[in-house]
PDB file of N, CA and C in Angstrom:
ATOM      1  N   UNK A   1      72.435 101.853 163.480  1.00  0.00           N
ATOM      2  CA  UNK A   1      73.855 102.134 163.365  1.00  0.00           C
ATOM      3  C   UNK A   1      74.609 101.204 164.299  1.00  0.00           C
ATOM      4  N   UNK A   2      75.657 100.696 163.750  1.00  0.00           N
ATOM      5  CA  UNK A   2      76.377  99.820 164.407  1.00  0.00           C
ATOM      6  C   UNK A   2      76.967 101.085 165.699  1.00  0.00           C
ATOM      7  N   UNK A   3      77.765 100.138 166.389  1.00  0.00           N
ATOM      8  CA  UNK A   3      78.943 101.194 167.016  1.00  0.00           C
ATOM      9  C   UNK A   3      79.791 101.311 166.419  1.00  0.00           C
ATOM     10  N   UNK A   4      80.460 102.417 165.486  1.00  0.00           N
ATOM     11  CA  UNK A   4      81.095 102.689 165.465  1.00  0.00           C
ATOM     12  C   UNK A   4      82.495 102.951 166.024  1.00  0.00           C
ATOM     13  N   UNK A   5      82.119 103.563 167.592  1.00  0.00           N
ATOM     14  CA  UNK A   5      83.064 103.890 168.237  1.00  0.00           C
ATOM     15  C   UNK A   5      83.921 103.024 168.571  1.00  0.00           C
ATOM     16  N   UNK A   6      83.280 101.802 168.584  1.00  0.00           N
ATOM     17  CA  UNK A   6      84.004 100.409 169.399  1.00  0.00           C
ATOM     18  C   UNK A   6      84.726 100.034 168.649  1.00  0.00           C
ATOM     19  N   UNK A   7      84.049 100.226 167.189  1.00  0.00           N
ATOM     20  CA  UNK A   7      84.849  99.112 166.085  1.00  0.00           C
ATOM     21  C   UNK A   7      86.467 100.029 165.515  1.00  0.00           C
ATOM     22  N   UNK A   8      86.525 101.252 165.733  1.00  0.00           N
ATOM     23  CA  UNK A   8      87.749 102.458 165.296  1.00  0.00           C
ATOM     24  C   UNK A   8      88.471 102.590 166.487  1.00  0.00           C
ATOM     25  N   UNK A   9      88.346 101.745 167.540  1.00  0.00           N
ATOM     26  CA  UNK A   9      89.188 102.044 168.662  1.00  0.00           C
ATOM     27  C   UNK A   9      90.847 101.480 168.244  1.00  0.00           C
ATOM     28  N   UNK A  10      90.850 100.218 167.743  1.00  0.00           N
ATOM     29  CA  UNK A  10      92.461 100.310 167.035  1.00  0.00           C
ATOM     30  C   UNK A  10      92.670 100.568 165.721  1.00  0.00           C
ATOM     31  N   UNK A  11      92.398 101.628 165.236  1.00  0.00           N
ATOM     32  CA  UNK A  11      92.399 101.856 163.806  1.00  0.00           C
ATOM     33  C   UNK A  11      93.316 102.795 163.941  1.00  0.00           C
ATOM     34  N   UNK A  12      94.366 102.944 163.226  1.00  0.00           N
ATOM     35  CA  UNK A  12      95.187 103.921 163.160  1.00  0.00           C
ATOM     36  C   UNK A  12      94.386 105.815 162.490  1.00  0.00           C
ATOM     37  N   UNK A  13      94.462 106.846 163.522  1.00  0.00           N
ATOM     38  CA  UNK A  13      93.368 107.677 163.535  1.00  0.00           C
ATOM     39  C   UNK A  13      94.514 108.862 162.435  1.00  0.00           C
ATOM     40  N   UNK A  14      95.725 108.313 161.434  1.00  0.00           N
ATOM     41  CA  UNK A  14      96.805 108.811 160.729  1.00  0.00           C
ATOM     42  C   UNK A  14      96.915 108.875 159.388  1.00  0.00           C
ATOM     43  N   UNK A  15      97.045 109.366 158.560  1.00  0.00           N
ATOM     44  CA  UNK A  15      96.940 108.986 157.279  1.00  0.00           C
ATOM     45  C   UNK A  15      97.928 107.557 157.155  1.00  0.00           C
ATOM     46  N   UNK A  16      97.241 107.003 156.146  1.00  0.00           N
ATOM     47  CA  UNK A  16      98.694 105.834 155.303  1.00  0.00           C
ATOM     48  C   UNK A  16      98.664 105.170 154.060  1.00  0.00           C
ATOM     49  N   UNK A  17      99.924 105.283 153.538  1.00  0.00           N
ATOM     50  CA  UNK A  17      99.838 104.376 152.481  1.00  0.00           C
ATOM     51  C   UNK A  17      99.254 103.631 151.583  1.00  0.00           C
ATOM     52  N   UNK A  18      98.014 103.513 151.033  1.00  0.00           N
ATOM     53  CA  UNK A  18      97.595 102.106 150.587  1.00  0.00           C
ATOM     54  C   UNK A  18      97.972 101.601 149.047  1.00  0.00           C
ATOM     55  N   UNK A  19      97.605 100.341 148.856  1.00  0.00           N
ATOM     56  CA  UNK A  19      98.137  99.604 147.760  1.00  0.00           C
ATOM     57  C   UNK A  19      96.608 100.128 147.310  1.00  0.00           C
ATOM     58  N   UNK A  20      96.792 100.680 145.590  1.00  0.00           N
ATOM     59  CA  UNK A  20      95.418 100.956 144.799  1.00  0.00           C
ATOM     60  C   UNK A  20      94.817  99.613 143.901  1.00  0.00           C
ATOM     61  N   UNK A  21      95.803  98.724 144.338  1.00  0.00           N
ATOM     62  CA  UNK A  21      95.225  97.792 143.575  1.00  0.00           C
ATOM     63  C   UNK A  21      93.964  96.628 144.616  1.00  0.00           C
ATOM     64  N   UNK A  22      94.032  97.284 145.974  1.00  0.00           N
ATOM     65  CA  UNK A  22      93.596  96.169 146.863  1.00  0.00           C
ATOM     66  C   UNK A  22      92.052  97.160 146.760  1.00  0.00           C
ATOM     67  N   UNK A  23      92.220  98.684 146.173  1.00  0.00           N
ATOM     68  CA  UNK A  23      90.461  99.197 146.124  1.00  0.00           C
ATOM     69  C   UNK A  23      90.026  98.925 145.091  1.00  0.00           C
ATOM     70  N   UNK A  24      90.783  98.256 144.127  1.00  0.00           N
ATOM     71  CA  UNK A  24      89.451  97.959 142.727  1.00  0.00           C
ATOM     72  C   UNK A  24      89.755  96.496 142.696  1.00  0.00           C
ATOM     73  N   UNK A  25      89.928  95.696 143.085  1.00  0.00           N
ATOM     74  CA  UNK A  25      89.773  93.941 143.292  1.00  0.00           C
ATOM     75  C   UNK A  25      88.355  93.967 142.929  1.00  0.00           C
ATOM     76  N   UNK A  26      87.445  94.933 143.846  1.00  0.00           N
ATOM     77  CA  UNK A  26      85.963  94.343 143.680  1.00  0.00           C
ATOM     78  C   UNK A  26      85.368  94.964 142.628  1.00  0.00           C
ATOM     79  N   UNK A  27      85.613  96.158 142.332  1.00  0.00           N
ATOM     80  CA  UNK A  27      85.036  97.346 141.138  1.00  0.00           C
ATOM     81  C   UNK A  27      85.686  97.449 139.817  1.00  0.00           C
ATOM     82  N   UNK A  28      86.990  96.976 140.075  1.00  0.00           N
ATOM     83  CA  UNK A  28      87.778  96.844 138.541  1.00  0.00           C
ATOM     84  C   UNK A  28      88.155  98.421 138.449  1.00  0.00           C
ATOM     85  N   UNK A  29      87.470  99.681 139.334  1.00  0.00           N
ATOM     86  CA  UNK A  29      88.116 100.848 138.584  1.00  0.00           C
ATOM     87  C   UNK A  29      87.610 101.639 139.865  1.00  0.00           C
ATOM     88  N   UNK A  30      88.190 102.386 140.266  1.00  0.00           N
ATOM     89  CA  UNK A  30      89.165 103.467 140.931  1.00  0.00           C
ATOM     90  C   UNK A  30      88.344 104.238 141.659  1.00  0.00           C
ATOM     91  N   UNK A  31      87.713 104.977 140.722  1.00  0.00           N
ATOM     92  CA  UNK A  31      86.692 105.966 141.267  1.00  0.00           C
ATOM     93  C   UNK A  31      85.419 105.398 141.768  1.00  0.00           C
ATOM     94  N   UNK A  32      84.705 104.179 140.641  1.00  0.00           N
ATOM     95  CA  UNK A  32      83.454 103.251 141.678  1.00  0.00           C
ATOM     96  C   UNK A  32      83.749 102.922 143.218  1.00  0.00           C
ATOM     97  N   UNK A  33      84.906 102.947 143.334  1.00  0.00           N
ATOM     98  CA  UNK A  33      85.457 102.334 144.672  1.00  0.00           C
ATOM     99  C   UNK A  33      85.610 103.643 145.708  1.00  0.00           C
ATOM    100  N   UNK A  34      86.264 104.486 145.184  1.00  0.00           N
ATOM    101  CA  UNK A  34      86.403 106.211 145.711  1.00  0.00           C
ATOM    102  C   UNK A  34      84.775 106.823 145.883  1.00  0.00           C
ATOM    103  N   UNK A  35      84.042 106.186 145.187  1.00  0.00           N
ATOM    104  CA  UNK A  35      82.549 107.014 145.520  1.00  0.00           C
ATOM    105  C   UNK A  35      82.138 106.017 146.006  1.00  0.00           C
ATOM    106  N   UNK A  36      81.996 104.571 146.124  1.00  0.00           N
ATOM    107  CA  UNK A  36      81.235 103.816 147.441  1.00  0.00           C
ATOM    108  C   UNK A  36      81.972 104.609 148.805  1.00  0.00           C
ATOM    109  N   UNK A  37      83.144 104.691 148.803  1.00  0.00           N
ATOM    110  CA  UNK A  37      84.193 105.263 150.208  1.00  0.00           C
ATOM    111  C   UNK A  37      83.389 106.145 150.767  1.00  0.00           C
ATOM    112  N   UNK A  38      83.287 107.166 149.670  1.00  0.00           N
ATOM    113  CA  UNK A  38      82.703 108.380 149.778  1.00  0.00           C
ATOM    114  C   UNK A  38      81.343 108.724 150.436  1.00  0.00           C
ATOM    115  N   UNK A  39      80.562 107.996 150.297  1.00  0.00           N
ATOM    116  CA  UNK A  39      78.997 107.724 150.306  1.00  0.00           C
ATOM    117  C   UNK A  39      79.016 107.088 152.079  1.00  0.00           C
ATOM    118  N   UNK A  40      79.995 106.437 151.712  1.00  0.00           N
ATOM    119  CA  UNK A  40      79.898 105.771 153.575  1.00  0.00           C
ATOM    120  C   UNK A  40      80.379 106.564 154.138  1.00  0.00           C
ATOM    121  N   UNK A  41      81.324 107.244 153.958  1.00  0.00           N
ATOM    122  CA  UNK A  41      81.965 108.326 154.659  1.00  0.00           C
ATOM    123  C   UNK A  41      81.166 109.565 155.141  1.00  0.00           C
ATOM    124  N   UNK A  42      79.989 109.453 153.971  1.00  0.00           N
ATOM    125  CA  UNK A  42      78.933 111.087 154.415  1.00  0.00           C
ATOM    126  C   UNK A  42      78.162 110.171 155.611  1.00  0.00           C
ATOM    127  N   UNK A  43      77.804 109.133 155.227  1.00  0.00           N
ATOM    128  CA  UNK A  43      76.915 108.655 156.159  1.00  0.00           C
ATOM    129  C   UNK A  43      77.430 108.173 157.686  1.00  0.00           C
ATOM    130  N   UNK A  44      78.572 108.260 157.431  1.00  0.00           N
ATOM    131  CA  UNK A  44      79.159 107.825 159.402  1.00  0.00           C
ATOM    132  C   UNK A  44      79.705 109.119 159.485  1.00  0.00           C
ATOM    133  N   UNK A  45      79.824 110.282 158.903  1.00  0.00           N
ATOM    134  CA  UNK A  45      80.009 111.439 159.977  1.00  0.00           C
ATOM    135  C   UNK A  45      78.498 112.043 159.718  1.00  0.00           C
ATOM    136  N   UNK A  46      77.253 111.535 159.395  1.00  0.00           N
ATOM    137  CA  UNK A  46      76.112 112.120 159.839  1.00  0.00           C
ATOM    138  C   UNK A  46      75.410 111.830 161.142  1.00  0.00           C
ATOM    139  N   UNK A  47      76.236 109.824 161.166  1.00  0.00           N
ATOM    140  CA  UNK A  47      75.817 109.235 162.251  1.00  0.00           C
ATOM    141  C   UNK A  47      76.420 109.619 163.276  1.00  0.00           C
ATOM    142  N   UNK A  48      77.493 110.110 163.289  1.00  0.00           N
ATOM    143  CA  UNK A  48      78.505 110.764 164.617  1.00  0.00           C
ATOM    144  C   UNK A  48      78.044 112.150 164.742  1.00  0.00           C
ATOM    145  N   UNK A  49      77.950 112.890 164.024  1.00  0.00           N
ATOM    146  CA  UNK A  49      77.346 114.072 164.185  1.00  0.00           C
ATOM    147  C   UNK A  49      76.299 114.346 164.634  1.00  0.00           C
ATOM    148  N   UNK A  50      75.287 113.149 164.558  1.00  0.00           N
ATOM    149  CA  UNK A  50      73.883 113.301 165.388  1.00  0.00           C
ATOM    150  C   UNK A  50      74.281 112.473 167.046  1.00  0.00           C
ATOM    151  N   UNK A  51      75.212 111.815 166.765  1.00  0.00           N
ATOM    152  CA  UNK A  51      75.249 111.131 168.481  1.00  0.00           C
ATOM    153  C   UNK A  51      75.876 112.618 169.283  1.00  0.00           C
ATOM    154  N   UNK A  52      77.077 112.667 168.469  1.00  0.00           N
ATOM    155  CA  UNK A  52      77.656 114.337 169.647  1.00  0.00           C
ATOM    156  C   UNK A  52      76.321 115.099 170.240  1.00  0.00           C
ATOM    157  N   UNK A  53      75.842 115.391 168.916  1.00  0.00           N
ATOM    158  CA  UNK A  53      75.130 116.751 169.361  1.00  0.00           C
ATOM    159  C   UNK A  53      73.610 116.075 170.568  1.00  0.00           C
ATOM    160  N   UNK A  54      73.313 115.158 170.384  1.00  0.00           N
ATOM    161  CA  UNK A  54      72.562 114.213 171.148  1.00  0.00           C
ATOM    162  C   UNK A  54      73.350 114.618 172.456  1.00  0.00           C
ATOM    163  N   UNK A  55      74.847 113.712 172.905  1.00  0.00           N
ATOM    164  CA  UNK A  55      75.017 113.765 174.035  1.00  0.00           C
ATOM    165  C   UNK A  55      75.341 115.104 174.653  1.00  0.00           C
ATOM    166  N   UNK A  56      75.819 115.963 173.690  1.00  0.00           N
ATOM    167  CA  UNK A  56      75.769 117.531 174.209  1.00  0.00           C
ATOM    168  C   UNK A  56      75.036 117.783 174.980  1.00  0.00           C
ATOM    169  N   UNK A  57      73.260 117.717 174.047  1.00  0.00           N
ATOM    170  CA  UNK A  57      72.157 118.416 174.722  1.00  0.00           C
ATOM    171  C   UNK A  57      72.090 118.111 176.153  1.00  0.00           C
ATOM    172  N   UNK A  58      72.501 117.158 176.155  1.00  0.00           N
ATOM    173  CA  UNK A  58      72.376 116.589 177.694  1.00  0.00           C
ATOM    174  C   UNK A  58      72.656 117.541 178.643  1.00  0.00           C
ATOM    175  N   UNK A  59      73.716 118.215 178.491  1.00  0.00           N
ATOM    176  CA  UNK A  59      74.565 119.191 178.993  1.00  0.00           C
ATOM    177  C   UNK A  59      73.931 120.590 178.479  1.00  0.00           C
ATOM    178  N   UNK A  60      73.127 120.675 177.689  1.00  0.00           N
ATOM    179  CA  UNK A  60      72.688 122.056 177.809  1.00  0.00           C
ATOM    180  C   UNK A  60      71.897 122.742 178.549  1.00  0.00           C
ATOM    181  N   UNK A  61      72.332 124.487 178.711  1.00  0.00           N
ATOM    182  CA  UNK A  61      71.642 124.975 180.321  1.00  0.00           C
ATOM    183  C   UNK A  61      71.274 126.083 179.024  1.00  0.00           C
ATOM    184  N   UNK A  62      70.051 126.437 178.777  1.00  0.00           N
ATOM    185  CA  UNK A  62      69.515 127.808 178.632  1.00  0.00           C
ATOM    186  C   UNK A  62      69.725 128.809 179.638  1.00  0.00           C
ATOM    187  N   UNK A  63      70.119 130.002 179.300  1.00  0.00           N
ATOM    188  CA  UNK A  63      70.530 131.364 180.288  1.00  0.00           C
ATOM    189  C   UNK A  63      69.847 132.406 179.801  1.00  0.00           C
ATOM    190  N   UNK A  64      69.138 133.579 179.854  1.00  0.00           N
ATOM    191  CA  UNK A  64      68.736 134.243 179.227  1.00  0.00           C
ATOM    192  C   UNK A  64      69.924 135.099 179.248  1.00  0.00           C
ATOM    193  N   UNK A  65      70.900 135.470 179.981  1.00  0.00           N
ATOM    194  CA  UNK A  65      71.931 136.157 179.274  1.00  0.00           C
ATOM    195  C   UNK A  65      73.349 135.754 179.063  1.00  0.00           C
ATOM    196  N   UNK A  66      73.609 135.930 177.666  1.00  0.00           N
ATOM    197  CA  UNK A  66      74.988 135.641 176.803  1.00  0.00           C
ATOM    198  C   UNK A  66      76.111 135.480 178.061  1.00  0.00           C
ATOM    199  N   UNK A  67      76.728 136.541 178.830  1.00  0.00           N
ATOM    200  CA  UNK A  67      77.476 136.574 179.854  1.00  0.00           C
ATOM    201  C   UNK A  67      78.293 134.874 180.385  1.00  0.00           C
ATOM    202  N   UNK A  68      77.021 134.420 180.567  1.00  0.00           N
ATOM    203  CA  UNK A  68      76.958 133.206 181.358  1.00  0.00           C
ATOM    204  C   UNK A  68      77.567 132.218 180.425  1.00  0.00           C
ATOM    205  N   UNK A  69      78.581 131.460 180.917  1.00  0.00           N
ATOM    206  CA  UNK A  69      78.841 130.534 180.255  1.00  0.00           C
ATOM    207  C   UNK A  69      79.826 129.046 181.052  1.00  0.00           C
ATOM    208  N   UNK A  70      79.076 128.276 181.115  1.00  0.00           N
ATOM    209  CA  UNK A  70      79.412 127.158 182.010  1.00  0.00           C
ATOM    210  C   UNK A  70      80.276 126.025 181.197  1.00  0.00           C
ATOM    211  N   UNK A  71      81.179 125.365 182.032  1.00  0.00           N
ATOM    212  CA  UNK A  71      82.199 124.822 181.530  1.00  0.00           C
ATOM    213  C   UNK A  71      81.490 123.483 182.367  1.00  0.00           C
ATOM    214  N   UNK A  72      81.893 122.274 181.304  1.00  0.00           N
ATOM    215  CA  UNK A  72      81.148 120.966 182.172  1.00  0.00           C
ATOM    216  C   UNK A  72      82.064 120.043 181.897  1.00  0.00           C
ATOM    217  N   UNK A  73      82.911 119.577 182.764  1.00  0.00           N
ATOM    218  CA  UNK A  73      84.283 118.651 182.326  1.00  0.00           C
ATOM    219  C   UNK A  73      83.785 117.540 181.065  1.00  0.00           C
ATOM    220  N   UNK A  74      82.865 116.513 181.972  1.00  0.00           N
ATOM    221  CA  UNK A  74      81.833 116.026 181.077  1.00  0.00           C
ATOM    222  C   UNK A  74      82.126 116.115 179.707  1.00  0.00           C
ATOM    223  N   UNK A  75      81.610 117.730 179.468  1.00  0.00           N
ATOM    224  CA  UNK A  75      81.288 118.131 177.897  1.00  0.00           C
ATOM    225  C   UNK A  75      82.566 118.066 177.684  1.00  0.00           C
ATOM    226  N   UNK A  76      83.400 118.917 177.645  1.00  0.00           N
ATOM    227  CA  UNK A  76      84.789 118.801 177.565  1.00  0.00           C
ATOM    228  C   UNK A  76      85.276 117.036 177.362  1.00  0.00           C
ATOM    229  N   UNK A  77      85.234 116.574 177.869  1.00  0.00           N
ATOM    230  CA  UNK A  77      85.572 115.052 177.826  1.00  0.00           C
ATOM    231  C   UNK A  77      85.084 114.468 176.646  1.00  0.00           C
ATOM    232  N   UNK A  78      83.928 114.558 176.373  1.00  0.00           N
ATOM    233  CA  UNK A  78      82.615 114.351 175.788  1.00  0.00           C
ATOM    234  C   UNK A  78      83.401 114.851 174.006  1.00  0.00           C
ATOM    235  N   UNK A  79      83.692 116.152 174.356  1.00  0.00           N
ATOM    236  CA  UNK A  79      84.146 116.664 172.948  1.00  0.00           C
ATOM    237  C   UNK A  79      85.701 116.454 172.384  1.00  0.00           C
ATOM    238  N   UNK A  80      86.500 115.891 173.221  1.00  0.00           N
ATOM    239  CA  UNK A  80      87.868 115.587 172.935  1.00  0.00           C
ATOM    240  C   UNK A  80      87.942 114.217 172.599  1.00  0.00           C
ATOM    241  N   UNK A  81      87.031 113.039 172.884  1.00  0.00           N
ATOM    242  CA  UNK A  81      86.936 111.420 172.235  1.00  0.00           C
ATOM    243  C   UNK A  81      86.120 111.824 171.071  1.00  0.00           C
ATOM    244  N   UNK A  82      85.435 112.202 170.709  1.00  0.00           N
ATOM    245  CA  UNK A  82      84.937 112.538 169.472  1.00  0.00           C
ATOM    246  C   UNK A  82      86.197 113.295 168.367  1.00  0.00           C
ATOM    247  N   UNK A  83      86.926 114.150 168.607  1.00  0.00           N
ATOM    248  CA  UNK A  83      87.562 114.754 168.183  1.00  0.00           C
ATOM    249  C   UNK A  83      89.223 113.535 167.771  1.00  0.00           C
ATOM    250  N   UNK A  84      89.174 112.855 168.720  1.00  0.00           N
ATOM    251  CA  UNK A  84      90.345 111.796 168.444  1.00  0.00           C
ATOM    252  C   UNK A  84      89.573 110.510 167.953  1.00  0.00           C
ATOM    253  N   UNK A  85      88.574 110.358 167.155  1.00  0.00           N
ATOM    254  CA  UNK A  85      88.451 109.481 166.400  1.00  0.00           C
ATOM    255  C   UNK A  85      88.701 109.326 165.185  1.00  0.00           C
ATOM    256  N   UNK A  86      88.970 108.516 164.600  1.00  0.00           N
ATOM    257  CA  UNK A  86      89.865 108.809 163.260  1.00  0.00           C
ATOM    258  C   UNK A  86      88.803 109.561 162.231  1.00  0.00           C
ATOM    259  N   UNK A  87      89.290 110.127 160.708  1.00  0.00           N
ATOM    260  CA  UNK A  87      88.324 110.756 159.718  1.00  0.00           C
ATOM    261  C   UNK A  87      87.170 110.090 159.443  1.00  0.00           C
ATOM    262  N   UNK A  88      86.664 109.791 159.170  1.00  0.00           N
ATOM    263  CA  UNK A  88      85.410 108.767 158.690  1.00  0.00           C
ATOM    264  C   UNK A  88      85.631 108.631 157.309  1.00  0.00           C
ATOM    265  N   UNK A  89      86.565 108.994 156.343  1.00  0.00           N
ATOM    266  CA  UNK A  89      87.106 108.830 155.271  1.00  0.00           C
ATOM    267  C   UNK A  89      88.046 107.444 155.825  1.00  0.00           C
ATOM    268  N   UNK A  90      88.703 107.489 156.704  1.00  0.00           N
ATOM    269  CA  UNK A  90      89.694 106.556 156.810  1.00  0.00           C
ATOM    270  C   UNK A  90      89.093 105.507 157.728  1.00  0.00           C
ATOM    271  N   UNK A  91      88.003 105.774 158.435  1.00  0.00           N
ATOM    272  CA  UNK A  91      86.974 104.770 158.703  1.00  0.00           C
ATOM    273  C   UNK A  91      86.477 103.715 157.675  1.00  0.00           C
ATOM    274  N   UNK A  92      85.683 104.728 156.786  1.00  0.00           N
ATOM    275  CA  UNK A  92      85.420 103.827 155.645  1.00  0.00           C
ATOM    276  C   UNK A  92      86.145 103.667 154.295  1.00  0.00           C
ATOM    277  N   UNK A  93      87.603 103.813 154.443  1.00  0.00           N
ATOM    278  CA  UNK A  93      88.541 103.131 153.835  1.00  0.00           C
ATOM    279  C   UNK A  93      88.857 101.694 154.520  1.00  0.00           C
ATOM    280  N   UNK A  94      88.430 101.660 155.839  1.00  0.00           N
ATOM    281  CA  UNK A  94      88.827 100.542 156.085  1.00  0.00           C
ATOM    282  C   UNK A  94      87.978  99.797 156.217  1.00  0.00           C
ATOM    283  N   UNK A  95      86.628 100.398 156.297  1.00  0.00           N
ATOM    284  CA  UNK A  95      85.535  99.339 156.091  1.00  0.00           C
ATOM    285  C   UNK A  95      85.607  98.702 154.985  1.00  0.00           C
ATOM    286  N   UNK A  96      85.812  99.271 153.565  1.00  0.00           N
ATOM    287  CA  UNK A  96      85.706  99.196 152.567  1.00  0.00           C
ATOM    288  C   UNK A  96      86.963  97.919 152.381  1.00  0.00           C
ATOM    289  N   UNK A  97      88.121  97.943 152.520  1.00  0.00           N
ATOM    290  CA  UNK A  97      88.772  97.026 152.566  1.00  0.00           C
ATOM    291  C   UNK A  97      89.080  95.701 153.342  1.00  0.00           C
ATOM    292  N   UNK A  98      88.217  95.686 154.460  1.00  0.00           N
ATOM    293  CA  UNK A  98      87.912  94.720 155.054  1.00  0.00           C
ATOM    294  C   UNK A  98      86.459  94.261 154.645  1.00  0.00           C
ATOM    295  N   UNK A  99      86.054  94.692 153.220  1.00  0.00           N
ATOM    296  CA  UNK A  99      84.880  93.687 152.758  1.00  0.00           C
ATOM    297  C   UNK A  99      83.919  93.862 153.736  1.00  0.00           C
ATOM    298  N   UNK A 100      83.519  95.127 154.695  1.00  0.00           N
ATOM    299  CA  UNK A 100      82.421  95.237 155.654  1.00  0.00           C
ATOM    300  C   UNK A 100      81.171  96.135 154.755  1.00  0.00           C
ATOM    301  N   UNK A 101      81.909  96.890 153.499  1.00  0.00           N
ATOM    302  CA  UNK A 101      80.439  97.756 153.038  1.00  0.00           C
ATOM    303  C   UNK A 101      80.092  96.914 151.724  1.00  0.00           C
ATOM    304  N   UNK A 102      78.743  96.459 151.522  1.00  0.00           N
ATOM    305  CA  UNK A 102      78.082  95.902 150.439  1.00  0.00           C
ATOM    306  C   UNK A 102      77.488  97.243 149.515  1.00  0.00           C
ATOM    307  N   UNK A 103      78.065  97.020 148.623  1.00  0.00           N
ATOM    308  CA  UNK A 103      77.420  98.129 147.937  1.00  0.00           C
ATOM    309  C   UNK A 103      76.146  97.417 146.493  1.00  0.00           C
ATOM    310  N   UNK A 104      75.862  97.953 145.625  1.00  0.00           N
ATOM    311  CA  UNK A 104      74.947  97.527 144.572  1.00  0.00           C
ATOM    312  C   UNK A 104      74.435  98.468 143.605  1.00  0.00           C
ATOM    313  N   UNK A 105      73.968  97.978 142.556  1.00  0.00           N
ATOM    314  CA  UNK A 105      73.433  99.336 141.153  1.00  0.00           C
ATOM    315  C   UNK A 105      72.420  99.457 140.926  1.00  0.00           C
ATOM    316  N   UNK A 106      72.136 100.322 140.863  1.00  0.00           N
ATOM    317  CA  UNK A 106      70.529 100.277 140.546  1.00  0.00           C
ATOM    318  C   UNK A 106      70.231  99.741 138.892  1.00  0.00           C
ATOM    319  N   UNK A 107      69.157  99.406 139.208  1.00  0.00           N
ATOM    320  CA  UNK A 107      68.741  98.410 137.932  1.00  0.00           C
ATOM    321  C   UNK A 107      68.626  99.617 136.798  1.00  0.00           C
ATOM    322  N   UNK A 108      68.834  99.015 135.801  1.00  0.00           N
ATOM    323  CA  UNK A 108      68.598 100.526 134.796  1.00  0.00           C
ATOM    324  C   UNK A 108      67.575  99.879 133.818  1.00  0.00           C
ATOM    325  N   UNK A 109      66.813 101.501 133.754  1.00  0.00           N
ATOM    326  CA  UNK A 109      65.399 101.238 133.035  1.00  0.00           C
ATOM    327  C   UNK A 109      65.436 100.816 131.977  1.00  0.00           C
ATOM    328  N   UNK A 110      64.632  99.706 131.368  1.00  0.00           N
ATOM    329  CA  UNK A 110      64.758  99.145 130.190  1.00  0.00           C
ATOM    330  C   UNK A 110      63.864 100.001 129.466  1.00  0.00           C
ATOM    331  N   UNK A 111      64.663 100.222 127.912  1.00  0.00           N
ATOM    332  CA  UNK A 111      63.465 100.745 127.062  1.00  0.00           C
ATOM    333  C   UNK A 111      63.340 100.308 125.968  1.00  0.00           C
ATOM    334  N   UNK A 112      61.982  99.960 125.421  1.00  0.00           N
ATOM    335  CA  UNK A 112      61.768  98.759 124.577  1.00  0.00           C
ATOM    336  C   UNK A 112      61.302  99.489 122.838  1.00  0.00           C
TER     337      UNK A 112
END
């Protein structure tokens, strides 16, 4: 996985506007382009979703009782830059339009 984090640091984290004609330049149609988006989009919030919970653990204290519950600025810190990174929909809207995701078809079975 690339970094992510580095590369969405000036990305506007807002919805906006786009021209629909600049997502099918490469696909010719609408939805091929809406389901490559899509597909990258599951896959960079699986990749962010496994780094959080990664750096969490770091921070985790087993207690045997519920009661207990520790506050770790850290974590806190930890969980508010994650939380202000933009959608990963609008991540890979912009991957997608800056020509960064290669996509391809699978060959289809010939039958003779």
């Amino acid at each position: 996985m690339s970094d992510i984090k580095s590369k969405v640091q000036g990305l506007e984290p807002n919805l906006q506007a786009r021209n629909i004609h600049s997502f099918v330049k490469d696909t010719d149609n609408i939805y091929e382009s809406l389901s490559i988006i899509s597909l990258r989009a599951k896959q960079i919030a699986v990749d962010l979703k496994v780094e959080l919970h990664s750096k969490l653990e770091e921070f985790a204290v087993s207690s045997e009782t519920i009661e207990e519950i520790h506050e770790n600025k850290e974590q806190i810190e930890i969980s508010k830059f994650y939380e202000r990174l933009p959608n990963p929909v609008l991540i890979a809207s912009d991957e997608y339009l800056k020509g960064e995701i290669h996509h391809r078809y699978k060959d289809e079975k010939k039958t003779f």
